[in-house]
Each structure stands twice: as C-alpha cells, then as structure tokens.
Protein backbone atom coordinates (compact mmCIF):
# COMPACT_ATOMS: atom_id res chain seq x y z
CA UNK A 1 126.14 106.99 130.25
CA UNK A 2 128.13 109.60 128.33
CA UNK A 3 126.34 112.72 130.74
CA UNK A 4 127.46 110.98 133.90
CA UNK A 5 130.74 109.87 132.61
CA UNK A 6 131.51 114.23 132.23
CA UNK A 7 130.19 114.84 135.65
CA UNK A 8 132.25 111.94 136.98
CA UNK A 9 135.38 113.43 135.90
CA UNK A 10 134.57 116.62 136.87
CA UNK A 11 134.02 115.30 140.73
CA UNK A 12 137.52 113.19 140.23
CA UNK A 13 138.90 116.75 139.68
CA UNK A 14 137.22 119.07 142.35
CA UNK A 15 137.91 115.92 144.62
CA UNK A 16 141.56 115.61 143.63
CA UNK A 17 142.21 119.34 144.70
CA UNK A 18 143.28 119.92 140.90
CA UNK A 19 143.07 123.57 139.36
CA UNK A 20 142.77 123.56 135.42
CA UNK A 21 143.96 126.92 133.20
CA UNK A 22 142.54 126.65 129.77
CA UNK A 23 143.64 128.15 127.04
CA UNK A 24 147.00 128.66 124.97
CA UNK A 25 149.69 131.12 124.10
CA UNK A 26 148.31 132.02 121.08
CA UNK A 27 149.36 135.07 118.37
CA UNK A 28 146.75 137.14 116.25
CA UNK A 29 147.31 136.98 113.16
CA UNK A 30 144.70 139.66 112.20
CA UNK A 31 142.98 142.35 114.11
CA UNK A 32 143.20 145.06 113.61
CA UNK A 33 141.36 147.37 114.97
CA UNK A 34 141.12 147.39 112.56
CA UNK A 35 142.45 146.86 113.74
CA UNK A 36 143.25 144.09 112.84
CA UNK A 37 146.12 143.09 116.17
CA UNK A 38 148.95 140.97 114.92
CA UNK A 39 151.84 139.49 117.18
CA UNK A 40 155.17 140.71 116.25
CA UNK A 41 157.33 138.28 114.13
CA UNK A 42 158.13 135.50 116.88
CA UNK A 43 156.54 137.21 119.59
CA UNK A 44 157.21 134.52 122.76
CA UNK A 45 154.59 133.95 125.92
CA UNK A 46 155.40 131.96 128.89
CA UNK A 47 154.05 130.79 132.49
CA UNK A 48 155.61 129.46 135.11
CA UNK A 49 155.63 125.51 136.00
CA UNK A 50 155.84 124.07 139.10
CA UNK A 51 159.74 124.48 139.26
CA UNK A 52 159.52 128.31 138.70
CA UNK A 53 160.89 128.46 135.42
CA UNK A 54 159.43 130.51 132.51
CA UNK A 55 157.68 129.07 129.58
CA UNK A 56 154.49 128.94 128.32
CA UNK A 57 151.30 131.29 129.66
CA UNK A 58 147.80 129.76 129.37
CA UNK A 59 144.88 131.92 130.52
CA UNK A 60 141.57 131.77 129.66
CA UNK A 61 140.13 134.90 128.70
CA UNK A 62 136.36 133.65 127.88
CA UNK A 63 133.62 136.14 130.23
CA UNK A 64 136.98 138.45 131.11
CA UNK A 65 136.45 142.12 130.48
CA UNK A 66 138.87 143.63 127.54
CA UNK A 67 141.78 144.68 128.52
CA UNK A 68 142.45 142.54 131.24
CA UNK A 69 146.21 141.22 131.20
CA UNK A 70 146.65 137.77 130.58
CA UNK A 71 150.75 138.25 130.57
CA UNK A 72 152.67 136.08 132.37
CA UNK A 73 153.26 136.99 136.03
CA UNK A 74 155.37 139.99 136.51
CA UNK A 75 155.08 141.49 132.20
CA UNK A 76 152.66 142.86 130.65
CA UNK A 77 151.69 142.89 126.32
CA UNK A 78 148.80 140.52 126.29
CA UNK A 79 145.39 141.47 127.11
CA UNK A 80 141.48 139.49 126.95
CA UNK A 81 140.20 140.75 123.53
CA UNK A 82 137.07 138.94 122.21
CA UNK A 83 137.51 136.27 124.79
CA UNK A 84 141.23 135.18 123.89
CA UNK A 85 144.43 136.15 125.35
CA UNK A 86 145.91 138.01 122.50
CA UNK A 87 148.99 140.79 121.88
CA UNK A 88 148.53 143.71 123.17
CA UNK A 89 148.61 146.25 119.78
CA UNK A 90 148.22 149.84 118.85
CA UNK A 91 144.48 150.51 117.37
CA UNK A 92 143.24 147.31 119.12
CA UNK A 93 140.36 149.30 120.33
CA UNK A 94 141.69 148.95 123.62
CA UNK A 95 144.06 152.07 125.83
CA UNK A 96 146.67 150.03 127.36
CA UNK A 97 148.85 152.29 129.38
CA UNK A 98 150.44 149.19 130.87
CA UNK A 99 151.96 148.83 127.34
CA UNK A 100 152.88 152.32 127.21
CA UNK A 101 149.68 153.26 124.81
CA UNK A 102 148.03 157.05 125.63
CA UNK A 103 145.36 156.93 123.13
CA UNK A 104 143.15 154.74 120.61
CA UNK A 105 140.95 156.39 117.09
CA UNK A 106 141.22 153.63 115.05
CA UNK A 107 142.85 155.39 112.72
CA UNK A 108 146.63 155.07 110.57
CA UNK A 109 147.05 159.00 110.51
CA UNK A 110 150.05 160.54 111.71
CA UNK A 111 149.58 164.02 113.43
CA UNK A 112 146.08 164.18 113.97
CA UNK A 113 146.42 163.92 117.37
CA UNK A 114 147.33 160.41 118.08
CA UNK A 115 149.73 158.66 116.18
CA UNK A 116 149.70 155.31 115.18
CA UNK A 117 152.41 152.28 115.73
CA UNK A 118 152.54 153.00 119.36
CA UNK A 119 149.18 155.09 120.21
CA UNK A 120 151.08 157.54 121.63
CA UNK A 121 150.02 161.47 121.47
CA UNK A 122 151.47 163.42 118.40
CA UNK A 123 152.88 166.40 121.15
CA UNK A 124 152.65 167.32 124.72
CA UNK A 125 154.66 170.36 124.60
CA UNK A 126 155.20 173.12 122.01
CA UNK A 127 158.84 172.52 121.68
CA UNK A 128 157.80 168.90 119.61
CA UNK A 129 155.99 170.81 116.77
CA UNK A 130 159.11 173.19 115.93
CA UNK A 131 159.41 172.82 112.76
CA UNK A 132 162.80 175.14 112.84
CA UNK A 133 161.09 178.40 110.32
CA UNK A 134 161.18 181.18 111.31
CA UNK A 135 159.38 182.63 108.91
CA UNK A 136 155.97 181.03 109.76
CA UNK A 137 155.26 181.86 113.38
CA UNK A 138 155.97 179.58 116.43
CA UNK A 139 154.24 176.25 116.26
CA UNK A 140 152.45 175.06 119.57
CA UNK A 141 150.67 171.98 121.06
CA UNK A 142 147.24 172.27 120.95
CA UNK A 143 144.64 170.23 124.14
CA UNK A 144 143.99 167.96 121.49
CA UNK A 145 147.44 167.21 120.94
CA UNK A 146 147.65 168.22 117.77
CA UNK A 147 150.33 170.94 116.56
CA UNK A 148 149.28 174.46 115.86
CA UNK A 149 150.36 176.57 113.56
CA UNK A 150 152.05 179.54 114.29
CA UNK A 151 151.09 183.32 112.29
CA UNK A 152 153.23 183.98 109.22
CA UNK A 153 155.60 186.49 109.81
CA UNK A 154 154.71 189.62 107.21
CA UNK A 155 156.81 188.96 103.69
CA UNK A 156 160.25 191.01 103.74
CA UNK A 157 160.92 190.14 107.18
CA UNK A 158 164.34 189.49 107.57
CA UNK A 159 165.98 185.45 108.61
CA UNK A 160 168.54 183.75 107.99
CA UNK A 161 169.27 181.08 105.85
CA UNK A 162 171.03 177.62 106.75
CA UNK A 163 174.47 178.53 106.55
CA UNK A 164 174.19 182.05 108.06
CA UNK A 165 173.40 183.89 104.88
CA UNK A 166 170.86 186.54 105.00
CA UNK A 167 167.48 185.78 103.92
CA UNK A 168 163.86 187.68 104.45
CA UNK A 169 160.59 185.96 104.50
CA UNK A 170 158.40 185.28 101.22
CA UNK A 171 155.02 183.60 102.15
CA UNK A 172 156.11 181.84 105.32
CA UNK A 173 159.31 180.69 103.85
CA UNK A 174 162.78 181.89 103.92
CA UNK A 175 164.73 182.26 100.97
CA UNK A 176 166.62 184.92 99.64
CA UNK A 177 165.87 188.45 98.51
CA UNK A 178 165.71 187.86 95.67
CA UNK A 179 163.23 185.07 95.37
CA UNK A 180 160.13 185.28 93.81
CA UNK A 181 161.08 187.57 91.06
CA UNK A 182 160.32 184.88 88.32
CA UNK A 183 164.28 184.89 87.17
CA UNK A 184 166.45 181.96 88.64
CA UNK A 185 169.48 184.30 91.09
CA UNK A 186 172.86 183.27 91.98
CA UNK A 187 171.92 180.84 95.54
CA UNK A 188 168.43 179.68 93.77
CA UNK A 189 167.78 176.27 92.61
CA UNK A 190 164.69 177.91 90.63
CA UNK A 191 162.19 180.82 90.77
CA UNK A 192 158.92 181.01 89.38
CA UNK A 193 157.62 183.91 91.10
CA UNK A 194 154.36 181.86 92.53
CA UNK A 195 153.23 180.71 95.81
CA UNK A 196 152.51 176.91 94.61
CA UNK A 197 154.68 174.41 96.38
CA UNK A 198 154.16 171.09 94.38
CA UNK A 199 154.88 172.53 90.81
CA UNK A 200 158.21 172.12 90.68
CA UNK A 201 159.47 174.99 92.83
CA UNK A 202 158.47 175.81 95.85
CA UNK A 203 158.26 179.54 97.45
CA UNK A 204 161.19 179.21 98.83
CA UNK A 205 163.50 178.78 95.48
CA UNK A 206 163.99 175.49 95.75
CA UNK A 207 162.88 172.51 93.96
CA UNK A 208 159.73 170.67 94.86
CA UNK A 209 161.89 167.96 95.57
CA UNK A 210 165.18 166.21 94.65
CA UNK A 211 164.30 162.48 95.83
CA UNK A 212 161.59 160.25 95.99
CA UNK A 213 161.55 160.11 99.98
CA UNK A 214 160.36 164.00 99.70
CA UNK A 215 157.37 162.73 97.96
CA UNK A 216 155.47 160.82 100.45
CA UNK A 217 152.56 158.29 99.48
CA UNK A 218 151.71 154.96 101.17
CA UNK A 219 151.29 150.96 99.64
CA UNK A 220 147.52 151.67 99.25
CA UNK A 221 147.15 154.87 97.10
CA UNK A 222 150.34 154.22 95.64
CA UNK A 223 154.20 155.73 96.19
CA UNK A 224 155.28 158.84 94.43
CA UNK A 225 158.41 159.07 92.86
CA UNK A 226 160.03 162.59 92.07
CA UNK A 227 160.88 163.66 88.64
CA UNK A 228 164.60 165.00 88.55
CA UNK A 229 165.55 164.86 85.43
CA UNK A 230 163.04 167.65 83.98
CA UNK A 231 159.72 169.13 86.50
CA UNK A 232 161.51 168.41 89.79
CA UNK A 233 157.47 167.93 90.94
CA UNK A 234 155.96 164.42 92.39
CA UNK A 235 154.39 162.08 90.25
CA UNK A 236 151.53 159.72 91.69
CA UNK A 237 152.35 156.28 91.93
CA UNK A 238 150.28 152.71 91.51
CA UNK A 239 147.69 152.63 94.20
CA UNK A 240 146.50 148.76 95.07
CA UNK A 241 143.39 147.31 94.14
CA UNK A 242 141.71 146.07 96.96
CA UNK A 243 138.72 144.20 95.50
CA UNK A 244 138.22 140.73 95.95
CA UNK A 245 134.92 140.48 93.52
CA UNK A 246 132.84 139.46 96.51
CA UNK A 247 129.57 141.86 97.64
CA UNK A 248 129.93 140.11 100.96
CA UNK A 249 132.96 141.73 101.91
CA UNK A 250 133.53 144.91 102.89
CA UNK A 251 137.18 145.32 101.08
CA UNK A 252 139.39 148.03 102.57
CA UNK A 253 144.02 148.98 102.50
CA UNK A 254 145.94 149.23 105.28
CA UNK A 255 149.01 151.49 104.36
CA UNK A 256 151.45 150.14 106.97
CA UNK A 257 150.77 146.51 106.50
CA UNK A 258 150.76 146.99 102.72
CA UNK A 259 147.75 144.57 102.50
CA UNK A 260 144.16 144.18 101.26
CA UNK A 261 141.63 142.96 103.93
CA UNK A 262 138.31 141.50 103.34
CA UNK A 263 136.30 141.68 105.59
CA UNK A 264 132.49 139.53 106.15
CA UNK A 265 129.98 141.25 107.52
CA UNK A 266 129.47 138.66 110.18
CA UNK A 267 128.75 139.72 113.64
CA UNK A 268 128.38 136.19 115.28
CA UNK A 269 131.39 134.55 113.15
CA UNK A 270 129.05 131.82 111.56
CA UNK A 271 130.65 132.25 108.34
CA UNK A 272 127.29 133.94 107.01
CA UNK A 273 127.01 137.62 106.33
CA UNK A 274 124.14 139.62 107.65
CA UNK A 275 123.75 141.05 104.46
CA UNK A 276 121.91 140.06 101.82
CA UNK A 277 124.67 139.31 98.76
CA UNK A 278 125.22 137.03 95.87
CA UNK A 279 127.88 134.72 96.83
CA UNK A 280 126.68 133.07 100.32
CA UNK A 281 123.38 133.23 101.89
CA UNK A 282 121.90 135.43 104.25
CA UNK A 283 122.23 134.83 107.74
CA UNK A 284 118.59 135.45 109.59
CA UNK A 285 119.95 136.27 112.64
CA UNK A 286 123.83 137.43 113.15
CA UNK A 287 123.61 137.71 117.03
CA UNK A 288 123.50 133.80 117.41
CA UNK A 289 125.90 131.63 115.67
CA UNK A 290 123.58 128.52 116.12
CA UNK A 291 121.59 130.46 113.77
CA UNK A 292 122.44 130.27 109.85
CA UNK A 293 121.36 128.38 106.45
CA UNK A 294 122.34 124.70 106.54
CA UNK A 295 122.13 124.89 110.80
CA UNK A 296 120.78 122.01 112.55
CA UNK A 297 117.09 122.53 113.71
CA UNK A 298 116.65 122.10 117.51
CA UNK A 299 113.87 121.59 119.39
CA UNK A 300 112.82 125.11 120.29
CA UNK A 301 110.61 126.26 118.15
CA UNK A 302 113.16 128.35 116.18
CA UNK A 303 114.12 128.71 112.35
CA UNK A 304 117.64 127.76 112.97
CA UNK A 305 118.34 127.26 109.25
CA UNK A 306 117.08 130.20 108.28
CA UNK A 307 114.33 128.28 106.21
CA UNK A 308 110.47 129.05 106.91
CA UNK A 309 109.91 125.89 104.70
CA UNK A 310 112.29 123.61 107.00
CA UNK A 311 109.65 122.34 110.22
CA UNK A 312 111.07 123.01 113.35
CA UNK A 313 109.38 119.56 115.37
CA UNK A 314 109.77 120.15 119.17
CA UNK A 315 110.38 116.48 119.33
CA UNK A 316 113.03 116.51 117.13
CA UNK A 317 115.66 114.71 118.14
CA UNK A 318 119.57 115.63 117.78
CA UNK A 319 122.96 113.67 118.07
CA UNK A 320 124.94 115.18 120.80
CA UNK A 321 128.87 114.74 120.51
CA UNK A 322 131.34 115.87 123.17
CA UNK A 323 132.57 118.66 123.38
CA UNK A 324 134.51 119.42 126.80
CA UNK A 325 136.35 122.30 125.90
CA UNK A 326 132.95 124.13 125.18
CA UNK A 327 134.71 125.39 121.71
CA UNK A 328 131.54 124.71 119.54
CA UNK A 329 133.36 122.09 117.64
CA UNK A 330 132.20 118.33 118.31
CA UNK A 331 134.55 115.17 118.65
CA UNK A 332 132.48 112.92 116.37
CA UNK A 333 135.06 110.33 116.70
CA UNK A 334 133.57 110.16 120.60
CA UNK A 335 130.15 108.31 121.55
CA UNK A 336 126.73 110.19 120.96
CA UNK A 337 123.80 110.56 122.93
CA UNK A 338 120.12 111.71 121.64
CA UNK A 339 118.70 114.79 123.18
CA UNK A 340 116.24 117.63 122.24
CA UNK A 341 118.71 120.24 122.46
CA UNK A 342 122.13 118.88 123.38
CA UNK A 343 123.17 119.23 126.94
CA UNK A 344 126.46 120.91 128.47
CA UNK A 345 129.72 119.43 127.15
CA UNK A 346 128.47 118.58 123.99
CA UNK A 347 127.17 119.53 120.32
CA UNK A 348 125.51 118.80 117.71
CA UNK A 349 127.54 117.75 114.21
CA UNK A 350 128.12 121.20 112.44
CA UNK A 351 126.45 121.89 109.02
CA UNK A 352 130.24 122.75 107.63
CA UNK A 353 131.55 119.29 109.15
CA UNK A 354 134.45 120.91 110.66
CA UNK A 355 135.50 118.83 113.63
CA UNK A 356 137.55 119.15 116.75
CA UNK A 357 141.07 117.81 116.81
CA UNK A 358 141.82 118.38 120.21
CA UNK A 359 138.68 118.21 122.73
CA UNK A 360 139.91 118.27 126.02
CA UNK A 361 139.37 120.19 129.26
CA UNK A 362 143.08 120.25 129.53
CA UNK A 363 145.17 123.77 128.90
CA UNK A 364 145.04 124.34 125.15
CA UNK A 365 141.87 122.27 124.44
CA UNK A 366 139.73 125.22 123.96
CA UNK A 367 142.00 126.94 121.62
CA UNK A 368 142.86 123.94 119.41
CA UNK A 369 139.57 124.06 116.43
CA UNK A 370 139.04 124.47 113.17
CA UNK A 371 139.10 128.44 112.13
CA UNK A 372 141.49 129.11 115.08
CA UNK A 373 143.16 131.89 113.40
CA UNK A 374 146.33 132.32 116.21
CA UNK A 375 149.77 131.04 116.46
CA UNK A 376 151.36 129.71 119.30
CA UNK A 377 155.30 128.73 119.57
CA UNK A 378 153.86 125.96 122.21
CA UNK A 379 152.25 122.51 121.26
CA UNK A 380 149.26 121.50 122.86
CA UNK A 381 150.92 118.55 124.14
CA UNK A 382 153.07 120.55 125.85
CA UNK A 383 149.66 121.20 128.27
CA UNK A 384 148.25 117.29 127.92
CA UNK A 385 149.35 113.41 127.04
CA UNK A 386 149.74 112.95 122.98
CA UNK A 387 151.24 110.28 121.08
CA UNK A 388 153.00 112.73 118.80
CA UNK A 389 153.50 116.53 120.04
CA UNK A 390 151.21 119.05 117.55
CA UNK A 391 151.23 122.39 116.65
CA UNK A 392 148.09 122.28 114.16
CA UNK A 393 145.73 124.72 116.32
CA UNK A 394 143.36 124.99 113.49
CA UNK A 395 142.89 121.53 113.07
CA UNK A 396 143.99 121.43 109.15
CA UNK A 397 145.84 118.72 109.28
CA UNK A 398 148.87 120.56 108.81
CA UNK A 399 151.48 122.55 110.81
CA UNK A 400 151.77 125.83 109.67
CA UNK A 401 154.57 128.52 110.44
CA UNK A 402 153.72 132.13 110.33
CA UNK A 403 157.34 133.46 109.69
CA UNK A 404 159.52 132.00 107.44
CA UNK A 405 161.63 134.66 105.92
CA UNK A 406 165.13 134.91 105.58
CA UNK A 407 167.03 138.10 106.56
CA UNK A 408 170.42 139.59 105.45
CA UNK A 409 170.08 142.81 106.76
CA UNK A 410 167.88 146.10 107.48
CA UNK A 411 167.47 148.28 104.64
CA UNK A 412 165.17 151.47 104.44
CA UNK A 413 161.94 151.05 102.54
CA UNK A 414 159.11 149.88 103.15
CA UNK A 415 155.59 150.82 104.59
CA UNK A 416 157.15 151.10 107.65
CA UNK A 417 160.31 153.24 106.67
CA UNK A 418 162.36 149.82 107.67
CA UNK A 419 162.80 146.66 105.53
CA UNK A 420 164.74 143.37 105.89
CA UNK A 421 162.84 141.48 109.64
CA UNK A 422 163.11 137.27 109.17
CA UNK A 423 165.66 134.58 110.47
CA UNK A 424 168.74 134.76 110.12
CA UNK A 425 170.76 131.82 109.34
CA UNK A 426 167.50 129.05 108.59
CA UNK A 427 163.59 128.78 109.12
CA UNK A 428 163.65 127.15 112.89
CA UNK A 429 160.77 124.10 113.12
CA UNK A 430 157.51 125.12 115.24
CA UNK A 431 158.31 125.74 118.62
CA UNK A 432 162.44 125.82 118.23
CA UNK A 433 164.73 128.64 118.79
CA UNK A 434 166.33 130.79 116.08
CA UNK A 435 168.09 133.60 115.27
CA UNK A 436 165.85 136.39 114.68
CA UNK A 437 166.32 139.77 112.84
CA UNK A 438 163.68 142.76 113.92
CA UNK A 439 164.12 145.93 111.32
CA UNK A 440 162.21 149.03 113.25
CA UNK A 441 161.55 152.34 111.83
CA UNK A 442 159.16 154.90 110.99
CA UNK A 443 158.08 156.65 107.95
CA UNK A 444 158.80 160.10 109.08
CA UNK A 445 162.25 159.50 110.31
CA UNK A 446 165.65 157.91 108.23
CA UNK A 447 166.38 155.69 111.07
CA UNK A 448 166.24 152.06 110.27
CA UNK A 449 167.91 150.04 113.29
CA UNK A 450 168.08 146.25 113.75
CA UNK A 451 167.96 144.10 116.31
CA UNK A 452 168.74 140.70 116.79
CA UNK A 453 167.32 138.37 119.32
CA UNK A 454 166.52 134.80 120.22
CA UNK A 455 162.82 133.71 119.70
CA UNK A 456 160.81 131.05 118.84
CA UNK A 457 158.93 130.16 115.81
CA UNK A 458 155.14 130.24 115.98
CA UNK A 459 152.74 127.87 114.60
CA UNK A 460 149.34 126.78 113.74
C-alpha cells in the first residue's frame, strides 16, 4: 500500500502539470577549502514567485557539476558544491570568474601568486610590485604572478631620502652616508654597522620597528608585539593550540578565521573515520555511507556493519520508512513496509536514530535533516503547509541563529585587519530584517571601512 501510495502522488503531479524545485537557500557554515566556504554574516538568497517579486532561491544542486550557479535569476555568488547550492567563496576549490575570482591553491598566503580573500592574482603589471626603493632594483611581475625582485643597486650609490635629503645606498636600502658606521649620526634612529634587519636596527638606521602593526604574525602562530621601550626588535607572540585530543581528527589553524578545525577523516560522511583510531571505530569501507559499524545488514551479501561475525542472511528482512526527499533520513513517525533492501522513497531506521523532521518532496524537504550544517534566512514553510513556520534545518529541535553579535563600530584589529561586523541596534528573530554592520579590511592595508545594510538573519 505504502509503494503505490508514492507512485500515486507522483502521477497526481506529472498529471497536474506541476514542476517541483527542491532544495533551500541555505548558508555554509564551514568549508573551506579548506576551505572550509562560509556565507558572509547575513548573506540573503531569493527567487522569484509567481508575482515576480524577489525572495527566496531554491535549486537543487544534487548530480549538478561544481560550479554551476544556483543564484537567483539575473546574480550570481552561489554555486553546486558537493551537491548543495552554497556561497560562492575564495579557496572553495572552485575558479569562479562570475564572482570575480582569477585563481584557486588552497592556500591563505599572500603574494605567492594568488592571494587569498578574493582569489585574485597578487600582480598583473610591474607597476603593482613597486615597492618605492630605489636602492634595490626595479621590482616586476613575474608569468606566475608573483613579484620579482629587482638587482641591488651597488652600495654608495647615491638616493634620496623621504624628505629630499641626500642619501646613498647601503645593502639595498637608503639611508644616509653615514650609516653603517656602528656610531648612532645626527638623522639616525640607530646604527649598528650590520646587515641584520630584525635585531633592532635595520640597515637602513632605523629601528626594527616602532609599533606592533610592523611586526606581523597571524591568530595561529601567534601576534608579535614590538618592544619600544628597550630592543626596538619583535617579540613572538602566543600561537593557538589546535588539538582537540582526538587521533581521528586531523586538527589544523586557519589564520584569517582565527579558529581551530577538526577535521574526520571521513570520505562518505558516515560519521566513521577511515582510519583506524582510538575514539570511534573503523569504517570498512568510506566510499559508501550505508557501510559502517552499527549499520543495518541488508540483504546483499555484504558486511554492512563492518562485522565478519554479524551474518549477512539474504532473506533478511528490513523495515522500510519513507523517505521522499531521498535525504537518507527516515520519517519513522510514517507507516513501514518489509522489504529485502528497501525500495525508492524510503529507508531503513539509522543505527544513530537520527530522524527526519521534514520529509517532503516539497522545496526545502531535502535540505531539512539532522547534520544539515547550513543556514537559511527562509523557513521551510515558507516552501510547504505547516502548523507553525520552522527554521530548525537540522532537525535539533531548536532554532538556531548564526549571527548574533552586537556592533558599535569598526575598529582595526583583527585577523582580518578590520574588527567590529554584528547588528546594530538588536539580534533580529530568524528570518526578520535588521540593521546590519559589515567591517572590511585587509591585513596589509590600514583601511578599515564599514558598511551598513539591511539583511536578514539566518537560521538553522
């Protein structure tokens, strides 16, 4: 009864001349692309409805090749990654010159060719690796993209100095005639008569540095600070410990998040690693997620539980539950047939007893499961007929926002070089407008500009 009841309503729909677009406008939280690829604090997606207006884009990205955009009609920022419609992000893995992206190494390394943030080359001309001294040779952009240095210009050379005052060259530097004598001269902030940059004074006569910004560093190995009161050098800061006790993991720092990530080696997403560790056990094959300790066994002949010891009966028989939305997470509340192997549209009770809250072949009903790790600033009942509107993708029981920091204003700091992004007058509810303060910079420049826009708040 429960078979033919599915292929009755799909008839009813082909018959009815009805088109259905699953999925849901959903943020990653995590990529990466690493990287990870996360949605940008109250990132928005829309679609059109049948009066033309803009709000909400569904597509469903499942068998789509990467990199095809799933944007509403007319933008672009959202591509099929992993079969979900997801942001659009810099080190996604993916070169999306539609989002203004020239390259992709998977890397967080400025000036190595392709720099990361926006994916964009580090030069395309020589005039962008100027680095205004004369003293060491004219710069140039190498076919990788990657500046060249230019040939030092012999010591005793003559330049000027900032200011107009008369300077000649000492080790690619210029500084004044005097420097590098070993005695501090009238114009020099110190002279040590070496060619070591980072001891206090560099070759030029000046200190190694005056501030902490001249110091550099990241979150993950740790910001230096400079010493002004005595060396004038850079001391190492803190780095973060990125170990979260767990030989399943494969723990690892991104600098510009300013987080830890730990990450299971687990190629099918069953939750079991394909490595043999001490805290969970070893998945026996990680290319099919039916296939892990505790699984089910089917009828096919196959250790699905990864136990020799377990039998694997061809006449075993399995309780099949629906599942419409083909999400791999069953509606136990629904009726149950018995099959040896369960048919299309349904599945067997999972070992972890995680259950679908939302199993529908309406828009959203694939994307609404337990583990769904996106946001969306849409309910699903915006796409189907609920008693009470929800935002709880994952199924948790619970609505959860992603952003819910408060923001007085854009100060520099930061991983970024910017500081300060969250709401600015109160946390909106999921799905309501709010005031919203973006802080943008960059580590290698002192700009630090904010924006402020209207955007919705994303849940899950």
């Amino acid at each position: 009864m429960f078979k033919n009841g599915l292929i009755g309503a799909c008839l009813c729909l082909l018959l009815s001349g009805c088109s259905i677009l699953v999925s849901s406008a959903l943020d990653d939280k995590t990529d990466a692309g690493g990287g990870s690829s996360d949605m940008g604090p109250g990132t928005d997606m829309s679609t059109t409805d049948g009066g033309g207006d803009t709000d909400a884009m569904v597509v469903n990205c499942v068998g789509m090749d990467t990199g095809t955009n799933c944007s509403a009609p007319g933008t672009t920022g959202f591509i099929c990654r992993n079969g979900l419609c997801q942001t659009s992000t810099c080190n996604d893995g993916y070169v999306d010159t539609a989002n203004g992206e020239e390259c992709e190494d998977g890397n967080e390394v400025w000036d190595d060719g392709c720099d990361p943030g926006a994916c964009t080359f580090t030069c395309r001309e020589n005039g962008q690796c100027d680095n205004s001294e004369a003293c060491d040779g004219v710069e140039s952009c190498g076919p990788d993209h990657i500046c060249q240095s230019g040939t030092l210009l012999a010591d005793n050379t003559l330049c000027a100095l900032e200011g107009g005052t008369d300077g000649q060259c000492n080790a690619g530097s210029c500084a004044l005639a005097t420097c590098g004598n070993g005695a501090p001269d009238d114009g020099e902030e110190c002279d040590d008569g070496n060619d070591n940059d980072d001891d206090g004074c560099k070759r030029n006569c000046e200190y190694s540095c005056h501030v902490d910004g001249d110091c550099g560093g990241n979150a993950c190995d740790g910001f230096s600070t400079c010493d002004t009161t005595a060396s004038h050098k850079c001391v190492g800061g803190t780095p973060m410990v990125c170990d979260d006790r767990d030989d399943c993991t494969s723990d690892s720092c991104d600098p510009f998040k300013a987080e830890c990530s730990f990450v299971l080696a687990d190629v099918d997403m069953d939750g079991f690693p394909a490595v043999e560790c001490s805290s969970r056990p070893f998945d026996c094959n990680d290319a099919d997620a039916s296939i892990h300790p505790g699984a089910p066994e089917g009828c096919d002949d196959v250790d699905n539980d990864c136990d020799p010891s377990t039998p694997s009966d061809s006449m075993m028989m399995v309780a099949c539950y629906p599942d419409v939305d083909r999400d791999m997470y069953p509606d136990t509340s629904g009726p149950s047939i018995m099959a040896c192997g369960c048919p299309e549209n349904t599945h067997a009770a999972r070992a972890d007893g995680l259950v679908d809250c939302f199993d529908s072949t309406r828009p959203g009903g694939a994307n609404a499961h337990p583990l769904q790790p996106m946001y969306s600033p849409n309910s699903y009942c915006d796409f189907a007929i609920c008693r009470t509107p929800s935002f709880d993708w994952n199924c948790d029981g619970t609505e959860e926002r992603r952003d819910t920091v408060l923001s007085s204003s854009c100060v520099r700091g930061g991983p970024t070089g910017c500081a300060g992004s969250g709401w600015v007058d109160s946390v909106p509810a999921c799905g309501e407008e709010g005031m919203y303060r973006r802080c943008e910079g960059s580590p290698s420049s002192e700009t630090c500009i904010g924006s402020i826009e209207t955007i919705k708040q994303v849940c899950r």
